[in-house]
N, C-alpha and C. Protein backbone atom coordinates (compact mmCIF):
# COMPACT_ATOMS: atom_id res chain seq x y z
N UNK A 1 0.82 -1.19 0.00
CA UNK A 1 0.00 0.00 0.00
C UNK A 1 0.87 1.26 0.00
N UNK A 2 2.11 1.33 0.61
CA UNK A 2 2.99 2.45 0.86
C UNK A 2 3.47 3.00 -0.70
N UNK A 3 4.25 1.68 -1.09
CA UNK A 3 4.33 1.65 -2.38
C UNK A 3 3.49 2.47 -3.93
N UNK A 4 1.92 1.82 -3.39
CA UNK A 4 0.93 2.56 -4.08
C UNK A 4 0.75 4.14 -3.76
N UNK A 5 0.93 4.57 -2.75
CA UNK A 5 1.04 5.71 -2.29
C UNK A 5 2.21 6.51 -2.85
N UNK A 6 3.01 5.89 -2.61
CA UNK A 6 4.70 6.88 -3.05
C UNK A 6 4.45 6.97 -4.69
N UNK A 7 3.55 5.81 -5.41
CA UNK A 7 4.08 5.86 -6.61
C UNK A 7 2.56 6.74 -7.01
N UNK A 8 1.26 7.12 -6.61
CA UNK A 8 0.88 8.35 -6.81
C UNK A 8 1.65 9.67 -6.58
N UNK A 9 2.16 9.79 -5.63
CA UNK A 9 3.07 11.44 -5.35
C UNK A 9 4.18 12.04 -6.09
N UNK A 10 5.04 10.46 -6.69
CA UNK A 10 6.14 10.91 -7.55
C UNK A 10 5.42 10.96 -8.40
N UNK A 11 4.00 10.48 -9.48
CA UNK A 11 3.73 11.17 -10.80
C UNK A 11 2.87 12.09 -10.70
N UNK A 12 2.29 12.21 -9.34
CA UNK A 12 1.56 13.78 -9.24
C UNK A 12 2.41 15.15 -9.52
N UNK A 13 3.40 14.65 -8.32
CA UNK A 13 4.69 15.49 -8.65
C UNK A 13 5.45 15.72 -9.90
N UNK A 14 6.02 14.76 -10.70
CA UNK A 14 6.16 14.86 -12.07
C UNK A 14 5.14 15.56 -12.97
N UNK A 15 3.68 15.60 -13.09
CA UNK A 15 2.82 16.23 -13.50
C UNK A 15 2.60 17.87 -13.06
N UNK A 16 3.26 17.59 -12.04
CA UNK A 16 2.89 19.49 -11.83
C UNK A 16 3.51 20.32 -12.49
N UNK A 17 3.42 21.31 -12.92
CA UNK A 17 4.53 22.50 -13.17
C UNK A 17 5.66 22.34 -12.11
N UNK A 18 6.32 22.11 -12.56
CA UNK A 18 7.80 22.85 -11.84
C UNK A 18 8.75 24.03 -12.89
N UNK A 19 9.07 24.36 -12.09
CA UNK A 19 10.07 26.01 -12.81
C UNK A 19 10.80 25.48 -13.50
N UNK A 20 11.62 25.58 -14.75
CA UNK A 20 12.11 25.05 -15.45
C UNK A 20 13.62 25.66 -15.64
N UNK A 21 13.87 26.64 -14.69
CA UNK A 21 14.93 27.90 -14.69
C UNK A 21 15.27 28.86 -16.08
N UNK A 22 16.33 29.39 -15.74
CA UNK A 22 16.54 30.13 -17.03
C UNK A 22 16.91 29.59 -18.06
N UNK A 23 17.11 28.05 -18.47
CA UNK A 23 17.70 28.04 -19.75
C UNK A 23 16.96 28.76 -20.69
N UNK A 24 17.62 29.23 -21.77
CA UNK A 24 17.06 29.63 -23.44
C UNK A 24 16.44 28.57 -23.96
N UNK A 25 15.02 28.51 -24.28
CA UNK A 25 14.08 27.71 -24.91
C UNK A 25 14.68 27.37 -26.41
N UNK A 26 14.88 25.98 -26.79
CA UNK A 26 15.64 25.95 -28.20
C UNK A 26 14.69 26.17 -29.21
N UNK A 27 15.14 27.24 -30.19
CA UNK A 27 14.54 27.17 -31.06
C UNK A 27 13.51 26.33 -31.94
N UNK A 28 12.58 26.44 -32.70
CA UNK A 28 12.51 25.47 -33.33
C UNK A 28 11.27 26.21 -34.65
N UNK A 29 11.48 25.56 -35.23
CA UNK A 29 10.85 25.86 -36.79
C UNK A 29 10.23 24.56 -37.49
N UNK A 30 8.82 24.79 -37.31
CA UNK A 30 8.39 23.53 -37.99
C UNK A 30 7.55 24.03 -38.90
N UNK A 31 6.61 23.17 -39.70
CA UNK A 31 5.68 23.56 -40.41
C UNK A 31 4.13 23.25 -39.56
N UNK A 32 2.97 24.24 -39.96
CA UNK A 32 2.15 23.83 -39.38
C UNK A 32 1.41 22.84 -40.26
N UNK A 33 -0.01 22.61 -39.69
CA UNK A 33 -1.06 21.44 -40.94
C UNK A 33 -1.21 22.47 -42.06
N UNK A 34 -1.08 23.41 -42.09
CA UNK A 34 -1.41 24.19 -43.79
C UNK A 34 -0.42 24.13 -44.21
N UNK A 35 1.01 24.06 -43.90
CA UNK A 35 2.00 23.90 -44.41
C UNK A 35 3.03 25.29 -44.26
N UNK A 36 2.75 26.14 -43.84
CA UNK A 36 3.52 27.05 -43.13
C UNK A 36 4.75 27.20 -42.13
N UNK A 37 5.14 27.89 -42.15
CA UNK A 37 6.72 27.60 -41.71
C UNK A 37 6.51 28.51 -40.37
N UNK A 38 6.71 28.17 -39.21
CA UNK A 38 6.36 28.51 -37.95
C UNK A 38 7.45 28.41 -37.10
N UNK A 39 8.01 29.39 -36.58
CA UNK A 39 9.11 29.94 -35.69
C UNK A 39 8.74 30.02 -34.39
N UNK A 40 9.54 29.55 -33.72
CA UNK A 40 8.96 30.18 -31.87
C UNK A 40 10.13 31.56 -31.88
N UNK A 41 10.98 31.69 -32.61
CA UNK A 41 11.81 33.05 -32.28
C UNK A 41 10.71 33.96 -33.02
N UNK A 42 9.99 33.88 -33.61
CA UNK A 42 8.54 34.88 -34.42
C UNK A 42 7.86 35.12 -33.05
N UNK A 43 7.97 34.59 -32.39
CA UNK A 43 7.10 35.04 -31.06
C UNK A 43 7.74 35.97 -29.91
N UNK A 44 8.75 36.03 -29.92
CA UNK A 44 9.43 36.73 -28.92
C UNK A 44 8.63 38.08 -28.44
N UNK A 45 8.17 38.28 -27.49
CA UNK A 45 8.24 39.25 -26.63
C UNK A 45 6.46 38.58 -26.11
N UNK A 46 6.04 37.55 -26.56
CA UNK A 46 5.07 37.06 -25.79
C UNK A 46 5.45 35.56 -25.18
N UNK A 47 4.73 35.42 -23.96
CA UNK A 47 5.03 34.23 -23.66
C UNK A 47 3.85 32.87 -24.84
N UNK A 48 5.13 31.74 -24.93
CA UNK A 48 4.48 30.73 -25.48
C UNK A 48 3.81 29.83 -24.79
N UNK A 49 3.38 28.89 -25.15
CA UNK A 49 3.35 27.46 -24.09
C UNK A 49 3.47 26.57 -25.59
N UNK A 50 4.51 25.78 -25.21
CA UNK A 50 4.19 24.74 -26.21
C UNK A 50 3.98 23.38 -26.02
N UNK A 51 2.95 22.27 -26.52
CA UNK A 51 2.72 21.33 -25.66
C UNK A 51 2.97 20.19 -26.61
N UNK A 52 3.68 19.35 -27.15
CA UNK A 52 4.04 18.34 -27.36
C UNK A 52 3.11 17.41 -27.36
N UNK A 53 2.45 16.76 -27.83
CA UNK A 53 1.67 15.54 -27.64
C UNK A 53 1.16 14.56 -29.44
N UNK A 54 0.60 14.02 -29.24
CA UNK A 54 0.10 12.92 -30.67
C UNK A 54 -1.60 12.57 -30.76
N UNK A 55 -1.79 12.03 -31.11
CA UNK A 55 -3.48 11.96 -31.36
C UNK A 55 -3.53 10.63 -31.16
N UNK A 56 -2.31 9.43 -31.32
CA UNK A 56 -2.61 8.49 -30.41
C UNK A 56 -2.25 8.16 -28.85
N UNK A 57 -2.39 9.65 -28.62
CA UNK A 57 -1.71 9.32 -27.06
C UNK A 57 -3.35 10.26 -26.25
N UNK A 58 -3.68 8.89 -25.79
CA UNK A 58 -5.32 9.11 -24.88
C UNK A 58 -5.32 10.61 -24.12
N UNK A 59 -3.95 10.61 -23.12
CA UNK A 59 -4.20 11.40 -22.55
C UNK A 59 -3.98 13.02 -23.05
N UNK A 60 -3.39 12.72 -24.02
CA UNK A 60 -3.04 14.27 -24.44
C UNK A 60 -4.62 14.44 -25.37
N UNK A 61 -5.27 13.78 -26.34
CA UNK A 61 -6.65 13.73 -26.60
C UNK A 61 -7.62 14.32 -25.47
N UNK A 62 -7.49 13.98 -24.39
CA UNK A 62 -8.14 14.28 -22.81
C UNK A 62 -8.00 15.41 -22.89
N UNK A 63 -6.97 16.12 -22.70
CA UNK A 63 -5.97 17.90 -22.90
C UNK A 63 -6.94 18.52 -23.79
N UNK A 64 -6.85 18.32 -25.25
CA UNK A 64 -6.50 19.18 -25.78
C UNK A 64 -7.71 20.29 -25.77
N UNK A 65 -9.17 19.74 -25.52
CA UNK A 65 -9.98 20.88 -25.65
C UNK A 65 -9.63 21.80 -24.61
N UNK A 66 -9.17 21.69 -23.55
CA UNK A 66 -8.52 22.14 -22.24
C UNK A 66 -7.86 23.29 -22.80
N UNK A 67 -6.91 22.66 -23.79
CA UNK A 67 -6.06 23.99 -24.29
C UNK A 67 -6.91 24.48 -25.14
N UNK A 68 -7.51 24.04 -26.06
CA UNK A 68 -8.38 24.97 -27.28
C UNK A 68 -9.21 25.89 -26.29
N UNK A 69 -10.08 25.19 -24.85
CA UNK A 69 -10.60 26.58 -23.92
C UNK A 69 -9.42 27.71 -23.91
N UNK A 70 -8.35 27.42 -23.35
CA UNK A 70 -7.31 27.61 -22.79
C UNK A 70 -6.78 29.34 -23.71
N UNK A 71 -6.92 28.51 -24.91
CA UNK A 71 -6.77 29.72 -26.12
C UNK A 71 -7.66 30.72 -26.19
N UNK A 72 -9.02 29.96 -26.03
CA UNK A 72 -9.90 31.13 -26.35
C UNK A 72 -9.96 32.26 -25.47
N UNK A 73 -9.97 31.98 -23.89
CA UNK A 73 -9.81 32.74 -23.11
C UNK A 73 -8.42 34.00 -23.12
N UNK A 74 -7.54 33.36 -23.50
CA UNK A 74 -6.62 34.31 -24.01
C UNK A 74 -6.54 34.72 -24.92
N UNK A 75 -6.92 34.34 -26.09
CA UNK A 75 -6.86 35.15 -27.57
C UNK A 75 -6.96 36.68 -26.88
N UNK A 76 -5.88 37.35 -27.40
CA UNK A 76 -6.00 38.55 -27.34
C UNK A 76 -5.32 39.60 -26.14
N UNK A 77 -4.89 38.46 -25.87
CA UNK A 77 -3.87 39.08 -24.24
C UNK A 77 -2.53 38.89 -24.87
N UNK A 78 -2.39 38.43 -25.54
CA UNK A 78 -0.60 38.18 -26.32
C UNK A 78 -0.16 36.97 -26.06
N UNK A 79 -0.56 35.94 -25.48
CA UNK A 79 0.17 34.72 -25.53
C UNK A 79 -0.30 33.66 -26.71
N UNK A 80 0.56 32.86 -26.82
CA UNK A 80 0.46 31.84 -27.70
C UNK A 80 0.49 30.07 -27.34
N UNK A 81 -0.51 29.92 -28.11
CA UNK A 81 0.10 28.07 -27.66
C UNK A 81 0.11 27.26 -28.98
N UNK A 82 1.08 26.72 -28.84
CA UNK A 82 1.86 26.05 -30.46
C UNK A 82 1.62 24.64 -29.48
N UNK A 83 0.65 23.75 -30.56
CA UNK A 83 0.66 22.15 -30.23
C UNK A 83 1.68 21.60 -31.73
N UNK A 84 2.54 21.13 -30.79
CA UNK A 84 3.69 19.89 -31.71
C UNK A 84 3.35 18.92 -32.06
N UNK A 85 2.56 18.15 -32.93
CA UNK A 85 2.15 16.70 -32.95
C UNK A 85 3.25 15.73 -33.03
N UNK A 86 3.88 14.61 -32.47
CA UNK A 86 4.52 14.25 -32.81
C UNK A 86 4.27 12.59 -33.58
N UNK A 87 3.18 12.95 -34.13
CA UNK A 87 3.14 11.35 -34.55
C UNK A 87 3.56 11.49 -35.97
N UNK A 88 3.81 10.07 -36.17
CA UNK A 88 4.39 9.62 -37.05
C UNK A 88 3.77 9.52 -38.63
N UNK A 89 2.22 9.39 -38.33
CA UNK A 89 1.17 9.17 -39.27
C UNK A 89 0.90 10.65 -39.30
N UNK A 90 1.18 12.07 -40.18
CA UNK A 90 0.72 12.99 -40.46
C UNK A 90 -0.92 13.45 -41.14
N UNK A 91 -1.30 12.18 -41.99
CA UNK A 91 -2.21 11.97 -42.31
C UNK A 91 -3.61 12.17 -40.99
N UNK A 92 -2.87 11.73 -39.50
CA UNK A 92 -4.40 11.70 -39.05
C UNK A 92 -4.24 12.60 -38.47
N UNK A 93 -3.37 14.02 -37.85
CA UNK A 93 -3.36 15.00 -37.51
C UNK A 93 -4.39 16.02 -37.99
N UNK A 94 -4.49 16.60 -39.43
CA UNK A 94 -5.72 17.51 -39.33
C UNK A 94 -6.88 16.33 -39.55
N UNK A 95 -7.42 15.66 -39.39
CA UNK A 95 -8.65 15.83 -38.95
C UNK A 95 -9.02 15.42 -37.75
N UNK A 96 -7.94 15.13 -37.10
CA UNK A 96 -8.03 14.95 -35.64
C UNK A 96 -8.18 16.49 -35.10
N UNK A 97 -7.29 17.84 -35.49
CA UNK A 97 -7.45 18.94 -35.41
C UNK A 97 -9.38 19.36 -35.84
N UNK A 98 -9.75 18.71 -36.79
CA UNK A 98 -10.96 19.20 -37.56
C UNK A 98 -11.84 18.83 -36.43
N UNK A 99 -11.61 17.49 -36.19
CA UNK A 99 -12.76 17.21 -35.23
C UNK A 99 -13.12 18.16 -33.62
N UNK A 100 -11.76 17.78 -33.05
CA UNK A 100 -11.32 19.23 -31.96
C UNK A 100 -11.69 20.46 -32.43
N UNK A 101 -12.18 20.78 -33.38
CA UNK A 101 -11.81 22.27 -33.49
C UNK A 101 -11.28 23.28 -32.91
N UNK A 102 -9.61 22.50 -33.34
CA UNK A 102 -8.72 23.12 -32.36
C UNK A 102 -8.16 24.45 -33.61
N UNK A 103 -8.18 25.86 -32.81
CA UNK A 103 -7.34 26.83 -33.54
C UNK A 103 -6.34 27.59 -33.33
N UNK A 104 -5.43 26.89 -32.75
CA UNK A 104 -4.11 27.22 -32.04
C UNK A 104 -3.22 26.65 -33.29
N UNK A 105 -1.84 27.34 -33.49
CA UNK A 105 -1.62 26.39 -34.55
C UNK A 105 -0.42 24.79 -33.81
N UNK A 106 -1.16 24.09 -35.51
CA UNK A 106 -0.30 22.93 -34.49
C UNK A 106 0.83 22.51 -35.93
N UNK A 107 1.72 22.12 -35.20
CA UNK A 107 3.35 22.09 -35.81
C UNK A 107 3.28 20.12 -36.04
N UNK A 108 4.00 20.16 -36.99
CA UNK A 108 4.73 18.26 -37.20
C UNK A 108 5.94 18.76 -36.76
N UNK A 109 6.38 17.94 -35.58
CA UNK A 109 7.66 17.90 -34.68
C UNK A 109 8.56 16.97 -35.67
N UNK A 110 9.74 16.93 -35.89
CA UNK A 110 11.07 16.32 -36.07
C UNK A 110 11.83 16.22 -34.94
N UNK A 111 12.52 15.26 -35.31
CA UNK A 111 13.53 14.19 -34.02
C UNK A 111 14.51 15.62 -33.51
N UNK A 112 14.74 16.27 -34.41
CA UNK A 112 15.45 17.44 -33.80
C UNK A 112 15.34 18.01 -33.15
N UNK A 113 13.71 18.81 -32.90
CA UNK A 113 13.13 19.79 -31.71
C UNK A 113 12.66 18.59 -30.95
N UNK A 114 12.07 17.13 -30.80
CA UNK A 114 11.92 16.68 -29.76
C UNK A 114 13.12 16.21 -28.73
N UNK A 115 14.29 15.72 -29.33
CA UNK A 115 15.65 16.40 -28.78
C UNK A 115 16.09 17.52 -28.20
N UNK A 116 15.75 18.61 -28.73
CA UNK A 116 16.23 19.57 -27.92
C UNK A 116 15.58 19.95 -27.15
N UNK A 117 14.46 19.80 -27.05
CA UNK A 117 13.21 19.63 -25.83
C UNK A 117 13.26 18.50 -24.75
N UNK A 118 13.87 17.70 -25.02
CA UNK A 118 14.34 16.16 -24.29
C UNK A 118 12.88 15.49 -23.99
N UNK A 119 12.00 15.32 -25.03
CA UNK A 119 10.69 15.19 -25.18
C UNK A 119 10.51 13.23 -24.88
N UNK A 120 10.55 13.04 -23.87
CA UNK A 120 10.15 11.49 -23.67
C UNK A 120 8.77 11.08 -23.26
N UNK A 121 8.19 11.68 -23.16
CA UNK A 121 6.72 11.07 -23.20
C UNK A 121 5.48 12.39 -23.09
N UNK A 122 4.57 11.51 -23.66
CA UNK A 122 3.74 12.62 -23.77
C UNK A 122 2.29 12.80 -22.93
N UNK A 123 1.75 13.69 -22.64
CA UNK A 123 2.08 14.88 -23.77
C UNK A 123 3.19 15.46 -22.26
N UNK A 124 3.48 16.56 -23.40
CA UNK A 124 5.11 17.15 -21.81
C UNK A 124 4.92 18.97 -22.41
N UNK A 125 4.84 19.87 -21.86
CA UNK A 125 4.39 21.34 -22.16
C UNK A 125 5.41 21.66 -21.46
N UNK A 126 5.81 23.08 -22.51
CA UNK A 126 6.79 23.91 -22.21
C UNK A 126 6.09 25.39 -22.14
N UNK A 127 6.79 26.57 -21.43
CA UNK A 127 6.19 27.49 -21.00
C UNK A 127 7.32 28.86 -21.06
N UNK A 128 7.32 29.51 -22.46
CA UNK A 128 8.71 29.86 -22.65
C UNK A 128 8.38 31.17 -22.47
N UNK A 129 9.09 32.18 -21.55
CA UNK A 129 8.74 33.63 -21.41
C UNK A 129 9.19 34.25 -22.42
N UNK A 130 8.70 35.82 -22.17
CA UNK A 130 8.65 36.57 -23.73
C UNK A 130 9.90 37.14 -23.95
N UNK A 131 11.06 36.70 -23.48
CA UNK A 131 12.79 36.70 -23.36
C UNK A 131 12.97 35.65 -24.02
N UNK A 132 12.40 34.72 -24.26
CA UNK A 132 12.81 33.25 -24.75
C UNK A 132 13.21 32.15 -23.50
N UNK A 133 13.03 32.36 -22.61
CA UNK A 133 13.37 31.31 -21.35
C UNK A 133 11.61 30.81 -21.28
N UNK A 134 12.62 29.21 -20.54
CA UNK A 134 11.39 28.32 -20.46
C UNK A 134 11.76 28.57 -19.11
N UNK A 135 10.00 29.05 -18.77
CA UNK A 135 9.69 29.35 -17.39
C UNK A 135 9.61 28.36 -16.12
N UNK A 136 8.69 26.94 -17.12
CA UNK A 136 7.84 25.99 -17.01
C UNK A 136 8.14 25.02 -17.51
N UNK A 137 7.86 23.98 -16.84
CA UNK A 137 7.71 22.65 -17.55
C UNK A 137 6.68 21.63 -17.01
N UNK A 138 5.71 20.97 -17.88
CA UNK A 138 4.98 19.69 -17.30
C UNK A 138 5.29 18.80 -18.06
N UNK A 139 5.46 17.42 -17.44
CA UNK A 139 5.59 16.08 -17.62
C UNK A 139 4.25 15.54 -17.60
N UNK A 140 3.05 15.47 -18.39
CA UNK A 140 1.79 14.69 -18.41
C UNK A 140 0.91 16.06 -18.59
N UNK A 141 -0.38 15.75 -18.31
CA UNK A 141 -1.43 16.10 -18.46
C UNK A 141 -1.66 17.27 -17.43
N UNK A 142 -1.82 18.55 -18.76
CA UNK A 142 -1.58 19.67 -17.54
C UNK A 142 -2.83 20.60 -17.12
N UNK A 143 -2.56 20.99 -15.85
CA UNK A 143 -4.45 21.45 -15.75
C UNK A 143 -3.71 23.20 -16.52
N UNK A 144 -5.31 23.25 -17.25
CA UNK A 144 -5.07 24.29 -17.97
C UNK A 144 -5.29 25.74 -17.11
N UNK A 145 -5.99 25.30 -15.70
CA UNK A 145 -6.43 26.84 -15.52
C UNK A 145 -5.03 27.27 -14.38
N UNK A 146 -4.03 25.97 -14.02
CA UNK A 146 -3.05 26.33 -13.30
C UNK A 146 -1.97 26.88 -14.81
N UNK A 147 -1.84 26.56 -15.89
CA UNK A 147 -0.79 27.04 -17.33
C UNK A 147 -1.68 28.63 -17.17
N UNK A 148 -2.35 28.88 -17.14
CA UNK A 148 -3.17 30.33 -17.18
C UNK A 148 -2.57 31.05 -15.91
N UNK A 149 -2.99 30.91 -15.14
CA UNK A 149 -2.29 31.30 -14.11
C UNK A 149 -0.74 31.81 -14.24
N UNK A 150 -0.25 30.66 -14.47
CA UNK A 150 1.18 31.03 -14.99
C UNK A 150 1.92 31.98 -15.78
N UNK A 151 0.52 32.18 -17.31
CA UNK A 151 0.72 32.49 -18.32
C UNK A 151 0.47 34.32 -17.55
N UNK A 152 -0.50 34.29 -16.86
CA UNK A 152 -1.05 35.56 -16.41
C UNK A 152 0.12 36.04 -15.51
N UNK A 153 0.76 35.59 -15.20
CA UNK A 153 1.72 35.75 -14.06
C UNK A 153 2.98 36.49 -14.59
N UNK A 154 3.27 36.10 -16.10
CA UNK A 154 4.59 36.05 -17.28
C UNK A 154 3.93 38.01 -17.50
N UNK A 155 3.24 37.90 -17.83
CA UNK A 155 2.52 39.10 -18.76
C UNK A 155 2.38 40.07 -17.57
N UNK A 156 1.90 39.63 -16.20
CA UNK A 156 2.42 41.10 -15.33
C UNK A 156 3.38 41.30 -14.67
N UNK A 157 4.53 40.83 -15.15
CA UNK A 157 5.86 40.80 -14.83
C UNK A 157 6.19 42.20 -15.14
């Protein structure tokens, strides 16, 4: 039972935001589903969040209207949220987007930015201030109204 216990707290804990310090958020340039060429250095002077996840991964599916709320409520305050798909099958990304009617834009990740992100499981969100530092980091499934919080926190700095 102890066991069961410790091993809820270490992935509660892994799931929370923790501060991610000052490193410089690595670049990255992908294309989105229209085929557009999408920069996170194009964003600088707002904070991002970027969240990593796939359309066969349940729990990031669970997320994502979370974030599509997540957006709407902010549209218009200056932040951004870039979803990375990282699956492999590009084909089922937009209409997995269509069905979500998700309108945030979402990026096809390469082995490169999930590397420099050190992206091992998903979904995993990054939270990069409007300097380019990642503020933030979650490992799993993130509550959206604590990333708001956060995001609100960046912007009255």
């Amino acid at each position: 039972m102890h066991k069961l216990i410790l091993a809820v707290l270490v992935f509660g804990l892994a799931a929370c935001g923790e501060p991610a310090g000052s490193r410089q958020a690595p670049d990255l340039v992908l294309q989105d589903v229209a085929g557009k060429t999408v920069s996170l250095a194009s964003y600088r002077g707002k904070p991002v969040l970027i969240n990593f996840w796939a359309t066969w991964c349940d729990t990031c599916r669970v997320e994502m209207p979370d974030l599509q709320a997540l957006h709407e409520r902010l549209d218009g305050k200056g932040p951004v949220i870039l979803g990375v798909s990282m699956d492999e099958n590009l084909a089922a990304v937009p209409p997995f987007v269509k069905e979500k009617k998700i309108t945030f834009p979402i990026l096809y990740s390469d082995r490169k930015v999930s590397a420099a992100y050190a992206v091992r499981g998903l979904p995993a969100a990054y939270l990069v201030d409007p300097e380019g530092r990642i503020a933030r980091r979650w490992i799993g499934a993130v509550d959206a109204r604590a990333v708001e919080n956060d995001i609100l926190a960046l912007l009255n700095k």
